[in-house]
Protein backbone atom coordinates (compact mmCIF):
# COMPACT_ATOMS: atom_id res chain seq x y z
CA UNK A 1 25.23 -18.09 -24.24
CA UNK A 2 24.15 -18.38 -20.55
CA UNK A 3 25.81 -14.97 -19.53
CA UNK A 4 24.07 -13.14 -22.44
CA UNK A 5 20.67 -15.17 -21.73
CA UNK A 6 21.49 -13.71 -17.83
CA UNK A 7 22.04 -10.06 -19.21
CA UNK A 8 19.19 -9.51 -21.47
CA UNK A 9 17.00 -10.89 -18.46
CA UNK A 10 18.40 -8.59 -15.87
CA UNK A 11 17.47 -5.50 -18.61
CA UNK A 12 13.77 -6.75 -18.66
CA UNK A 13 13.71 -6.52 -14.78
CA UNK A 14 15.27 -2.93 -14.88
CA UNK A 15 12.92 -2.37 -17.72
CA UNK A 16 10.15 -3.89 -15.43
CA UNK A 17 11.11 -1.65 -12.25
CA UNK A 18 11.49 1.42 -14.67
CA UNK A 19 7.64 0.41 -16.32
CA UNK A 20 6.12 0.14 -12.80
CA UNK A 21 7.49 2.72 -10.64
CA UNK A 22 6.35 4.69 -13.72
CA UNK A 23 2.96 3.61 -12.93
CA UNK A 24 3.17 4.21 -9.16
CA UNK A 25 4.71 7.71 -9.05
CA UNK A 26 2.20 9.48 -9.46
CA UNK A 27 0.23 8.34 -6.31
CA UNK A 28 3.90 7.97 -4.72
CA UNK A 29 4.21 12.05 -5.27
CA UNK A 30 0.88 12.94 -3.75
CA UNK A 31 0.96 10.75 -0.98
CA UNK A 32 4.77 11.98 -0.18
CA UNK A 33 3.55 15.42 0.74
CA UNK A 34 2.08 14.71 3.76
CA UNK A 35 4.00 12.22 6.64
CA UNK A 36 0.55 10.65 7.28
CA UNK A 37 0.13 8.98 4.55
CA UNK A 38 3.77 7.08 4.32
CA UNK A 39 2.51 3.76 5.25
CA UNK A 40 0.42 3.86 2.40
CA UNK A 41 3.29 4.60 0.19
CA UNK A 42 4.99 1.21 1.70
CA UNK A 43 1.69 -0.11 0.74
CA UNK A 44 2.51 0.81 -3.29
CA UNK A 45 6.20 -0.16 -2.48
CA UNK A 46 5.19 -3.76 -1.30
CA UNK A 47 2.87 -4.15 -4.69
CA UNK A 48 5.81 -2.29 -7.11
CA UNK A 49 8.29 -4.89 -5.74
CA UNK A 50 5.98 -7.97 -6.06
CA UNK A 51 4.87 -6.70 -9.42
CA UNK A 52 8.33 -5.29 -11.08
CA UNK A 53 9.90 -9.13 -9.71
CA UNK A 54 6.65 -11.35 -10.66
CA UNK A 55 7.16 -10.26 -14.49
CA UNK A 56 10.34 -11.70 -15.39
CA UNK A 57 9.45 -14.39 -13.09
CA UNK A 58 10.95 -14.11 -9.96
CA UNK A 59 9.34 -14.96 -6.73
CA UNK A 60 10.00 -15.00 -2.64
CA UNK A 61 9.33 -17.94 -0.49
CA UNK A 62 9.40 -17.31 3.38
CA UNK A 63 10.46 -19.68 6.06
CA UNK A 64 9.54 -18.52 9.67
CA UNK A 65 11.42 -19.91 12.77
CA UNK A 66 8.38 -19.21 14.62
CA UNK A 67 5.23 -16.87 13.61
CA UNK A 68 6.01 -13.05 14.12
CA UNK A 69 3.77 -10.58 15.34
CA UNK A 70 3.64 -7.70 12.99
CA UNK A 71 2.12 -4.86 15.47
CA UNK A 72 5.22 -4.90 17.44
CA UNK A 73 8.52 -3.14 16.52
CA UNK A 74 11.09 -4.86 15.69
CA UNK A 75 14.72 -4.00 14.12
CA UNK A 76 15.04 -6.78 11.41
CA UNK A 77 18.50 -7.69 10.26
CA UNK A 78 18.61 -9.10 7.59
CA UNK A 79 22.04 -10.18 5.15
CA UNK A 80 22.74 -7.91 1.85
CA UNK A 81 23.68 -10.03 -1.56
CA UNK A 82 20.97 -8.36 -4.12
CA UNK A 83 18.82 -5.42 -4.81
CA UNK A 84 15.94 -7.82 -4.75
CA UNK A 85 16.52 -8.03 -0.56
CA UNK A 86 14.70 -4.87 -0.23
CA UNK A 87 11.94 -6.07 -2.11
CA UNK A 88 12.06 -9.15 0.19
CA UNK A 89 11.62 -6.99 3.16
CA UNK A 90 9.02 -4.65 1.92
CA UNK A 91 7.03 -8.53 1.49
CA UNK A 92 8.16 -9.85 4.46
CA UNK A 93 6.44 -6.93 6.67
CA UNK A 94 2.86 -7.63 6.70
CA UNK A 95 2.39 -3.84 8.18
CA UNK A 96 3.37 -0.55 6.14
CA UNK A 97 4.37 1.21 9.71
CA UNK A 98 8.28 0.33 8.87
CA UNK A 99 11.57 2.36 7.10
CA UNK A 100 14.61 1.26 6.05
CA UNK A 101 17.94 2.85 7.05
CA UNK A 102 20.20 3.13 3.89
CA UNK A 103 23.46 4.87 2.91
CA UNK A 104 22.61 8.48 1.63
CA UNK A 105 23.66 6.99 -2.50
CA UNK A 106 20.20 5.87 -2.62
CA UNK A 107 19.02 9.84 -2.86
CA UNK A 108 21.22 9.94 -6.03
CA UNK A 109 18.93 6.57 -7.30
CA UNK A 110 16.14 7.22 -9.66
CA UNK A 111 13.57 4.39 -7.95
CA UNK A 112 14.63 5.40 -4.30
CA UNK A 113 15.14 9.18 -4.08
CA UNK A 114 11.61 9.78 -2.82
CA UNK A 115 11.27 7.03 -0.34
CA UNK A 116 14.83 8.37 0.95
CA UNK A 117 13.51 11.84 1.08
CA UNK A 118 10.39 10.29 2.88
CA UNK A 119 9.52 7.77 4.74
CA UNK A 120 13.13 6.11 4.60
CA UNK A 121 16.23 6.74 6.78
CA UNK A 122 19.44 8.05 4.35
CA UNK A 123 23.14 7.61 6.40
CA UNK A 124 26.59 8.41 5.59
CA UNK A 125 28.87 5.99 7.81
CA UNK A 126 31.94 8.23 6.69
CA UNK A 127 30.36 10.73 8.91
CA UNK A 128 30.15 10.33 12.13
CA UNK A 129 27.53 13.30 12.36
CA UNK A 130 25.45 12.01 9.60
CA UNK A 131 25.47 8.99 11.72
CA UNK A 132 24.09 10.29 14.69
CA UNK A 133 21.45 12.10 12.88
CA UNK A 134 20.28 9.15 11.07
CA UNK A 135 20.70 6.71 14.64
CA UNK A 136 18.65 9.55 15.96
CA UNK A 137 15.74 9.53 13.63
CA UNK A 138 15.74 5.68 13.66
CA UNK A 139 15.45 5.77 17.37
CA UNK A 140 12.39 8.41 17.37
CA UNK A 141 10.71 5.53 14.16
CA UNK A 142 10.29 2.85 16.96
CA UNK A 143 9.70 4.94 19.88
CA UNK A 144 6.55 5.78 17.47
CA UNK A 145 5.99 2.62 16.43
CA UNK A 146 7.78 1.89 13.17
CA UNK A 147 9.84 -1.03 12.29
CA UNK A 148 13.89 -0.24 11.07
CA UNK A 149 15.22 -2.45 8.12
CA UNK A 150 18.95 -2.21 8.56
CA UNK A 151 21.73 -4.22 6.74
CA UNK A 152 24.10 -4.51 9.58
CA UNK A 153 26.64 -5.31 6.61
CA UNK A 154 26.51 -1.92 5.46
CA UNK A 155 26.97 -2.61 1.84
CA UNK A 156 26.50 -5.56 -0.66
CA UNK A 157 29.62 -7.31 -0.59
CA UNK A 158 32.22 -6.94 -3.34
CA UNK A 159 32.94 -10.63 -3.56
CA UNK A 160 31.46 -12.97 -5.91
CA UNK A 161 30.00 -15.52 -4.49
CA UNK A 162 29.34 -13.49 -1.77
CA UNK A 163 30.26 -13.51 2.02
CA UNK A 164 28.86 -12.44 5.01
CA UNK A 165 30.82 -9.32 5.97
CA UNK A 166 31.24 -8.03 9.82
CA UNK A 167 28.32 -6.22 11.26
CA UNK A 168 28.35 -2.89 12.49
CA UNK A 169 27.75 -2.07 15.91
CA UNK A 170 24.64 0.39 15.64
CA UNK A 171 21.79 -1.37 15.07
CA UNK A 172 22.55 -3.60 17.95
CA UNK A 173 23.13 -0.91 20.34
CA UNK A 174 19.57 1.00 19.30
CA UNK A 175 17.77 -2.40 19.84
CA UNK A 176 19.22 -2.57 23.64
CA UNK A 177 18.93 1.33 24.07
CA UNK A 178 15.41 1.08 22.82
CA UNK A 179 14.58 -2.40 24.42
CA UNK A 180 12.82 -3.81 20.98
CA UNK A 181 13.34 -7.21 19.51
CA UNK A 182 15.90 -7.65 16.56
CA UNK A 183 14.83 -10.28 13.86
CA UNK A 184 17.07 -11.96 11.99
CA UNK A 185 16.69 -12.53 8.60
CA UNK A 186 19.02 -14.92 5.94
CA UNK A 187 18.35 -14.33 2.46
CA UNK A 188 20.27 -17.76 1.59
CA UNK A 189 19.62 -17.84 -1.92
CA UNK A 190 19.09 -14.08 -4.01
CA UNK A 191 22.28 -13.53 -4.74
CA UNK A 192 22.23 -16.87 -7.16
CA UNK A 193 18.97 -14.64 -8.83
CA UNK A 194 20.75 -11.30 -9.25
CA UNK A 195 23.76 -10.45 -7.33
CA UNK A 196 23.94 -6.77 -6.75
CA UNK A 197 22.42 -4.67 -9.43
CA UNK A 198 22.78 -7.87 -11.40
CA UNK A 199 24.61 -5.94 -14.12
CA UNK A 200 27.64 -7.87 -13.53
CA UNK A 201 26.45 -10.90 -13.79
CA UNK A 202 22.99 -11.16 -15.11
CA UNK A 203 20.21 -11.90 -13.16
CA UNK A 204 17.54 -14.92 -13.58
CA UNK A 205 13.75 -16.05 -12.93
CA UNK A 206 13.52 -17.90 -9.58
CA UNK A 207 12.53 -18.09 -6.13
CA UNK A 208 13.88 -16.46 -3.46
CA UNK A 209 14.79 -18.11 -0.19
CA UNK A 210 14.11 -16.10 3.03
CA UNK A 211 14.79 -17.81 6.56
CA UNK A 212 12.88 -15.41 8.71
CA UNK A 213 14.54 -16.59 12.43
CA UNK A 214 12.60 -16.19 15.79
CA UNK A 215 12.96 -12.54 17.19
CA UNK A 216 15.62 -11.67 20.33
CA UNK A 217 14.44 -9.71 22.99
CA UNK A 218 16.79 -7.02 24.29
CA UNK A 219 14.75 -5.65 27.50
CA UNK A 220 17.11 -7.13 29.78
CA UNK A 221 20.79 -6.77 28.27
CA UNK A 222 22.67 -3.17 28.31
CA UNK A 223 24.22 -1.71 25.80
CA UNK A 224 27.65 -3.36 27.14
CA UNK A 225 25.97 -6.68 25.70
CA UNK A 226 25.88 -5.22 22.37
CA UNK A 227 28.76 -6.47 21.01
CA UNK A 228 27.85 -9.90 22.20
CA UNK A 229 24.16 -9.32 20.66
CA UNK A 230 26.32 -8.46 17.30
CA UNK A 231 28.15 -11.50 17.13
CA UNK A 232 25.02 -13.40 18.52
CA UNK A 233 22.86 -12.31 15.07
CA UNK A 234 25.74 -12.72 12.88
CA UNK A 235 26.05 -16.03 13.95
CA UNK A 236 22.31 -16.78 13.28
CA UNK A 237 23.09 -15.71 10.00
CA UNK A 238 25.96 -17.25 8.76
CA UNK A 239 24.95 -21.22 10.23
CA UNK A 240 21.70 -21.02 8.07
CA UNK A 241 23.73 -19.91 4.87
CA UNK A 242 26.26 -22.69 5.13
């Protein structure tokens, strides 16, 4: 009884996404034909998230090492167990001058084609030129200003309960090569709310957890300390989900 009681809730939150990006799309589409007004489509992102979650009750509580300041860049790092995390993130940034960098599926995905094809950052990691394109456009987002959301995981994992996978190098490299802060981010809890697309497993109404750890600088390390920075972040991670 609990599984099906799961299932027909994770439907009504696909049913909610579907009903409210049905609503937002239309501004989405105008304001996608011109790059100057992207941050206002993160604007209708943050509110479609908050909205499609808060109607089959699910909710986000934030914890904060320390206060961040939102007009700097940052690279923010956060773990992958749910679809909800990128909802968490698009709450989490109190500015709408950030993108996330996502594997190039997401183009194929009904709800995230046309932020992918916008104001996102789509990757193949099976390429290595795809790679470098996308590492390329991620570095010329926060040499302008903008904020990169990157799952250093690379995937949700495939385990259930969930573990935190190996990080991959890149993001950790950009932040010394680009001398911005990475944030942290361990999202202890969203997995036990919907795991993946929750279609496995169901999905629930609860709050989401969200340990948002003070930022690391990287002006002073080179990029021969980004393995070390790797292993530093994962670290942060995986004490505050134990």
């Amino acid at each position: 009884m609990k599984i099906i009681l799961r299932k027909l809730h994770c439907y009504l939150y696909i049913a909610s996404v579907a009903l409210t990006y049905a609503v937002a799309f239309p501004f989405l589409y105008i304001l996608s034909r011109n790059s100057r007004y992207y941050k206002y489509m993160n604007a209708i992102r943050r509110t479609w998230g908050f909205a499609s979650s808060l109607l089959v009750g699910i909710f986000y509580g934030f914890e904060y090492e320390e206060p961040i300041d939102w007009n700097r860049t940052y690279i923010v790092c956060p773990n992958h167990t749910s679809n909800l995390d990128i909802t968490a993130m698009t709450i989490l940034i109190r500015n709408n001058n950030h993108c996330f960098m996502g594997k190039d599926d997401l183009l194929n995905n009904f709800v995230t084609r046309l932020f992918f094809k916008t104001v996102d950052i789509p990757v193949n990691r099976e390429s290595k030129m795809s790679s470098y394109r996308a590492f390329k456009k991620a570095s010329e987002a926060l040499a302008a200003g903008t904020s990169v959301i990157i799952f250093p995981e690379g995937r949700i994992p495939d385990q259930y309960p969930p573990q935190l996978h190996d990080f991959k190098n890149g993001p950790f490299r950009m932040a010394i090569e680009m001398k911005v802060p990475i944030i942290p981010v361990s999202s202890a809890n969203t997995w036990k709310v919907l795991w993946d697309t929750g279609l496995d497993h169901g999905s629930k109404p609860g709050i989401c957890h969200i340990f948002v750890h003070k930022p690391i600088e990287t002006a002073g390390l080179t990029v021969d300390d980004a393995d070390a920075l790797r292993d530093r972040v994962h670290n942060i991670i995986q004490n505050k989900l134990v």
